[in-house]
N, C-alpha and C. Protein backbone atom coordinates (compact mmCIF):
# COMPACT_ATOMS: atom_id res chain seq x y z
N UNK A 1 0.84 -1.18 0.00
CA UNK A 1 0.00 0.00 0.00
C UNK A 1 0.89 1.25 0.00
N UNK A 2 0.50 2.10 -1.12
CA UNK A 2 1.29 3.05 -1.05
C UNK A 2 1.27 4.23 0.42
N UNK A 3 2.01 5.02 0.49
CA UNK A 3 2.15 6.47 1.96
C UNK A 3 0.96 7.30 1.01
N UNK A 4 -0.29 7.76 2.24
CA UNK A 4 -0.71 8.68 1.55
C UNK A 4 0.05 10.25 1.72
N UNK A 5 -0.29 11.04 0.97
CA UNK A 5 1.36 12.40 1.37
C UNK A 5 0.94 13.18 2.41
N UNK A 6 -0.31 13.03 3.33
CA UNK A 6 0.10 13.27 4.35
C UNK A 6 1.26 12.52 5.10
N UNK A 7 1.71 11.37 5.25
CA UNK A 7 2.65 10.58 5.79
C UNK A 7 3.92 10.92 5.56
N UNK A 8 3.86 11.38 4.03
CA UNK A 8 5.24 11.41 3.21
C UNK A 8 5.38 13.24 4.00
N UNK A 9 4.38 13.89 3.81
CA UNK A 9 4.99 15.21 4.34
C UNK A 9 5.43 15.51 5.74
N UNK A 10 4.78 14.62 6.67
CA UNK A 10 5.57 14.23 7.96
C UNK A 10 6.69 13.80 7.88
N UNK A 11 6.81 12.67 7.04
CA UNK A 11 8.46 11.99 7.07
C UNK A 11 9.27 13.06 6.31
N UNK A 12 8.89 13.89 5.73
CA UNK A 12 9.61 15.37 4.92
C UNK A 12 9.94 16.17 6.18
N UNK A 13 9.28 16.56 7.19
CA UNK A 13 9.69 17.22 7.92
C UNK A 13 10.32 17.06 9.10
N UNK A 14 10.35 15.36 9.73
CA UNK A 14 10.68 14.97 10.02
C UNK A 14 11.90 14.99 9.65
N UNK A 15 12.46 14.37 8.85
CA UNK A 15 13.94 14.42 8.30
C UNK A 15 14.51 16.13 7.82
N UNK A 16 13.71 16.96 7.76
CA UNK A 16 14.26 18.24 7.60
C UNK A 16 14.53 18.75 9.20
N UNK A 17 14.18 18.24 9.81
CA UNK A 17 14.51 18.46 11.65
C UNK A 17 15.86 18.00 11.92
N UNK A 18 15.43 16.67 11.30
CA UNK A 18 17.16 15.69 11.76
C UNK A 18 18.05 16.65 10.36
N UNK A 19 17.99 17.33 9.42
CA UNK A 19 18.97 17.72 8.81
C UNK A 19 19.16 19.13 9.76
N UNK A 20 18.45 19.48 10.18
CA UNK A 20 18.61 21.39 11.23
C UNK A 20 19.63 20.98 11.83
N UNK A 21 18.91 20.11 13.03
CA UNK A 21 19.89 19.39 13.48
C UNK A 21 21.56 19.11 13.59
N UNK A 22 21.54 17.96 12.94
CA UNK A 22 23.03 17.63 12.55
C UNK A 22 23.56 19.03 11.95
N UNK A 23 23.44 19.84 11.18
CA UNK A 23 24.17 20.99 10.35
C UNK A 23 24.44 21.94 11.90
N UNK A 24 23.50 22.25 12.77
CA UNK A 24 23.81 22.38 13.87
C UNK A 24 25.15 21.73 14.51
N UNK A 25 24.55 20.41 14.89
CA UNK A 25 26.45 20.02 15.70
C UNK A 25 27.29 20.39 15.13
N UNK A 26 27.45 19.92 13.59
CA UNK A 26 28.74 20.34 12.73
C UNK A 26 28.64 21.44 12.72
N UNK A 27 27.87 22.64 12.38
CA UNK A 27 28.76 24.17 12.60
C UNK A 27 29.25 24.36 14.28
N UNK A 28 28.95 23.74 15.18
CA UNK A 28 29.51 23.97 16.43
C UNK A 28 30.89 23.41 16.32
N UNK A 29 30.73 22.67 16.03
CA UNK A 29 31.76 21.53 16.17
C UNK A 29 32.76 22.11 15.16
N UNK A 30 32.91 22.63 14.26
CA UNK A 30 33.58 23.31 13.07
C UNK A 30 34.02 24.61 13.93
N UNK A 31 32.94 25.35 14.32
CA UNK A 31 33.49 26.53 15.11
C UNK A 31 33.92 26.67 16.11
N UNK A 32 34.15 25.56 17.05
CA UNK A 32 35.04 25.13 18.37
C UNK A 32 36.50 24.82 17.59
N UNK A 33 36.17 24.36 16.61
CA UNK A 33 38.05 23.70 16.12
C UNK A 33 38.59 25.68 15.62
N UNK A 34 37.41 25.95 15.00
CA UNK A 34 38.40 27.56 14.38
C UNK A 34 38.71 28.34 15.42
N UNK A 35 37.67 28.53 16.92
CA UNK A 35 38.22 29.35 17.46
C UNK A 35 39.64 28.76 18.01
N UNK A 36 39.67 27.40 18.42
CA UNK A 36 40.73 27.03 18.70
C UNK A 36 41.95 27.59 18.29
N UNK A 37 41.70 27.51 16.37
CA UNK A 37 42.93 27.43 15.94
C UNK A 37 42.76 29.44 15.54
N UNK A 38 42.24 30.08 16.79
CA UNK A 38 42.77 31.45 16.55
C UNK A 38 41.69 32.38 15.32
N UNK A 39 40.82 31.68 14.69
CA UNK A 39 40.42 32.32 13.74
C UNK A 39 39.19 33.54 14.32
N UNK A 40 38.60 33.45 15.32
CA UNK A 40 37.94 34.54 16.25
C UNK A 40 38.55 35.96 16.55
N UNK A 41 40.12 35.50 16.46
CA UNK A 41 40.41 37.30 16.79
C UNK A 41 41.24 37.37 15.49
N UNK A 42 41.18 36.90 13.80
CA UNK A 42 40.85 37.55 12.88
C UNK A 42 40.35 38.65 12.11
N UNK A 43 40.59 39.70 11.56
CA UNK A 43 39.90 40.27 10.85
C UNK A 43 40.13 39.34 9.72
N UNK A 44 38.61 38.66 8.80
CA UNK A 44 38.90 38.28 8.18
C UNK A 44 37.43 38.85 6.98
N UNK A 45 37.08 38.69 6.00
CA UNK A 45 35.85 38.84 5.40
C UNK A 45 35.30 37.48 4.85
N UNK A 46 34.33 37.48 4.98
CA UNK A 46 33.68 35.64 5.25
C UNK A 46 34.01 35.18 4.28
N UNK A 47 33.96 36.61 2.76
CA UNK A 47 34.38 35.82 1.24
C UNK A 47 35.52 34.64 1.70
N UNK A 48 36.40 35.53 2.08
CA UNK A 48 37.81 34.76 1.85
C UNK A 48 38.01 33.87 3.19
N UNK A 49 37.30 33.66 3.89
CA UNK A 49 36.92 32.67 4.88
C UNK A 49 36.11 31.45 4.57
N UNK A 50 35.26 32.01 4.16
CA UNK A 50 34.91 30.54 3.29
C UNK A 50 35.82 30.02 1.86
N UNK A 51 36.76 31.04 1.23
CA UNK A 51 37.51 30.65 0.37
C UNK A 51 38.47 29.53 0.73
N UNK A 52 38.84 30.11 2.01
CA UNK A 52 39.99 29.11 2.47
C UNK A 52 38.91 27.64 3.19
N UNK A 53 38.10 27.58 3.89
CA UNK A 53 37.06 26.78 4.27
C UNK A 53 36.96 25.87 2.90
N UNK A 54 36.78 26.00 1.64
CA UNK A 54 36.49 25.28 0.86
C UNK A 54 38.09 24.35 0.30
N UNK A 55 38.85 25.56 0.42
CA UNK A 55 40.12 24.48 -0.12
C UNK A 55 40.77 23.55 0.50
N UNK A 56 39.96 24.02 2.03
CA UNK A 56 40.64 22.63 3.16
C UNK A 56 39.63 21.50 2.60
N UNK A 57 38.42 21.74 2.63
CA UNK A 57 37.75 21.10 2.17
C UNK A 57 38.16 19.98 0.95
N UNK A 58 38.25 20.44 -0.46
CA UNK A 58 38.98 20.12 -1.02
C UNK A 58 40.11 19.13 -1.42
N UNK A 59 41.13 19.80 -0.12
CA UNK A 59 42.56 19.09 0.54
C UNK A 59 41.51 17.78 1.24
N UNK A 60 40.43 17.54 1.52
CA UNK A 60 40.55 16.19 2.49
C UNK A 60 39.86 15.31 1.52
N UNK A 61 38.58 15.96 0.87
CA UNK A 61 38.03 15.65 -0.54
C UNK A 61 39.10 14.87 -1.21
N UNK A 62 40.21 14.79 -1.65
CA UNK A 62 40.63 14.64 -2.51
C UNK A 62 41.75 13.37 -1.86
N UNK A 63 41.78 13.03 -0.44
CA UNK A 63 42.50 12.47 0.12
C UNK A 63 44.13 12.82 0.32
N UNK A 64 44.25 14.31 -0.14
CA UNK A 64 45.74 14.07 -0.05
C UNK A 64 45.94 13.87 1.45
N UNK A 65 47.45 13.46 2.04
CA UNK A 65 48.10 13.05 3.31
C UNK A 65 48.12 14.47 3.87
N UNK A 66 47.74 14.34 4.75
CA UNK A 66 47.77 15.47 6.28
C UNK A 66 48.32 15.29 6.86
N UNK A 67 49.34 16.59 7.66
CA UNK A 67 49.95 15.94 9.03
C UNK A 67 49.54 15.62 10.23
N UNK A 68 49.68 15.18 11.55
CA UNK A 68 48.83 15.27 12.35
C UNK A 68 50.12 15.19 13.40
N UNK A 69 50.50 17.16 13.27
CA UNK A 69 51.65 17.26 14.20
C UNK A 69 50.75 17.85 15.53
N UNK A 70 51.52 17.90 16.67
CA UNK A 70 50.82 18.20 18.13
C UNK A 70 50.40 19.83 17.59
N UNK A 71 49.65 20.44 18.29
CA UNK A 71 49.16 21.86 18.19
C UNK A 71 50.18 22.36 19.12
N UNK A 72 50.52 23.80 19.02
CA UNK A 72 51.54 24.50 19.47
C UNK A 72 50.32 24.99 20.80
N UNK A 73 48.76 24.55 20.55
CA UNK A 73 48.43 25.47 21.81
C UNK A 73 47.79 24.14 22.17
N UNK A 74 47.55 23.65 23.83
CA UNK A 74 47.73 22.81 24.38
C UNK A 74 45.93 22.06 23.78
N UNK A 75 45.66 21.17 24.14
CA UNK A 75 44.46 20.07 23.76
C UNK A 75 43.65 20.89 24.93
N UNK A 76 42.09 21.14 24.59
CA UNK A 76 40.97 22.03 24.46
C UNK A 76 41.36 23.24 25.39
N UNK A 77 42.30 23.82 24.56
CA UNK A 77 42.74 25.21 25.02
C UNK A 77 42.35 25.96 23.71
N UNK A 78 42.54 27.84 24.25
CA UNK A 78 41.39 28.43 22.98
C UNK A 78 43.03 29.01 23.37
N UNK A 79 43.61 29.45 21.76
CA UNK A 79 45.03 29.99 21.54
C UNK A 79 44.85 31.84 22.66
N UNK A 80 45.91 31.52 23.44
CA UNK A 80 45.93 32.71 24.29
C UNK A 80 45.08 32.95 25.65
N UNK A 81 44.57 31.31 25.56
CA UNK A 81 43.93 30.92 27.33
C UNK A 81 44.50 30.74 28.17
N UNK A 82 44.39 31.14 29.59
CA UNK A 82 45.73 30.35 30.38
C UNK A 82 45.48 29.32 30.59
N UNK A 83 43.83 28.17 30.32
CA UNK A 83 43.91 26.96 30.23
C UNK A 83 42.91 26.35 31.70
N UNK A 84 42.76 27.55 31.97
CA UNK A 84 42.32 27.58 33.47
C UNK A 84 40.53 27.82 33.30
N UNK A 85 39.53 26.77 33.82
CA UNK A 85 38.48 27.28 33.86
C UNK A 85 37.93 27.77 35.00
């Protein structure tokens, strides 16, 4: 038996919740790693913020090798914290 589209427009909005959602964690989660890495006390203009945003992008897209050297500012420290909550 087929969904009549009332059903289907529930399960439409339903899944447009779970997409709010998730795009939610990931911009948190994206914007906890930038302030980390200093990009908050930037002047930057979003053009060229998302310019560079896309070519990292890109860089992982495409699989090239990354390093995965220690951070010069300590593990969940915001660059220029004394680390202290």
């Amino acid at each position: 038996m087929k969904k009549p589209s009332s059903k289907i427009r529930e399960d439409i909005a339903r899944l447009q919740d779970q997409l709010r959602q998730a795009e939610t964690r990931e911009a948190e989660r994206i914007g906890r790693v930038a302030l980390k890495a200093g990009l908050g006390e930037v002047e930057i203009v979003d053009d060229d913020l998302l310019a560079a945003f896309r070519e990292v992008a890109a860089r992982f897209r495409q699989g090239r090798p990354h390093r995965r050297e220690p951070s010069p500012v300590g593990t969940g420290q915001i660059a220029g914290g004394s680390g202290e909550a």
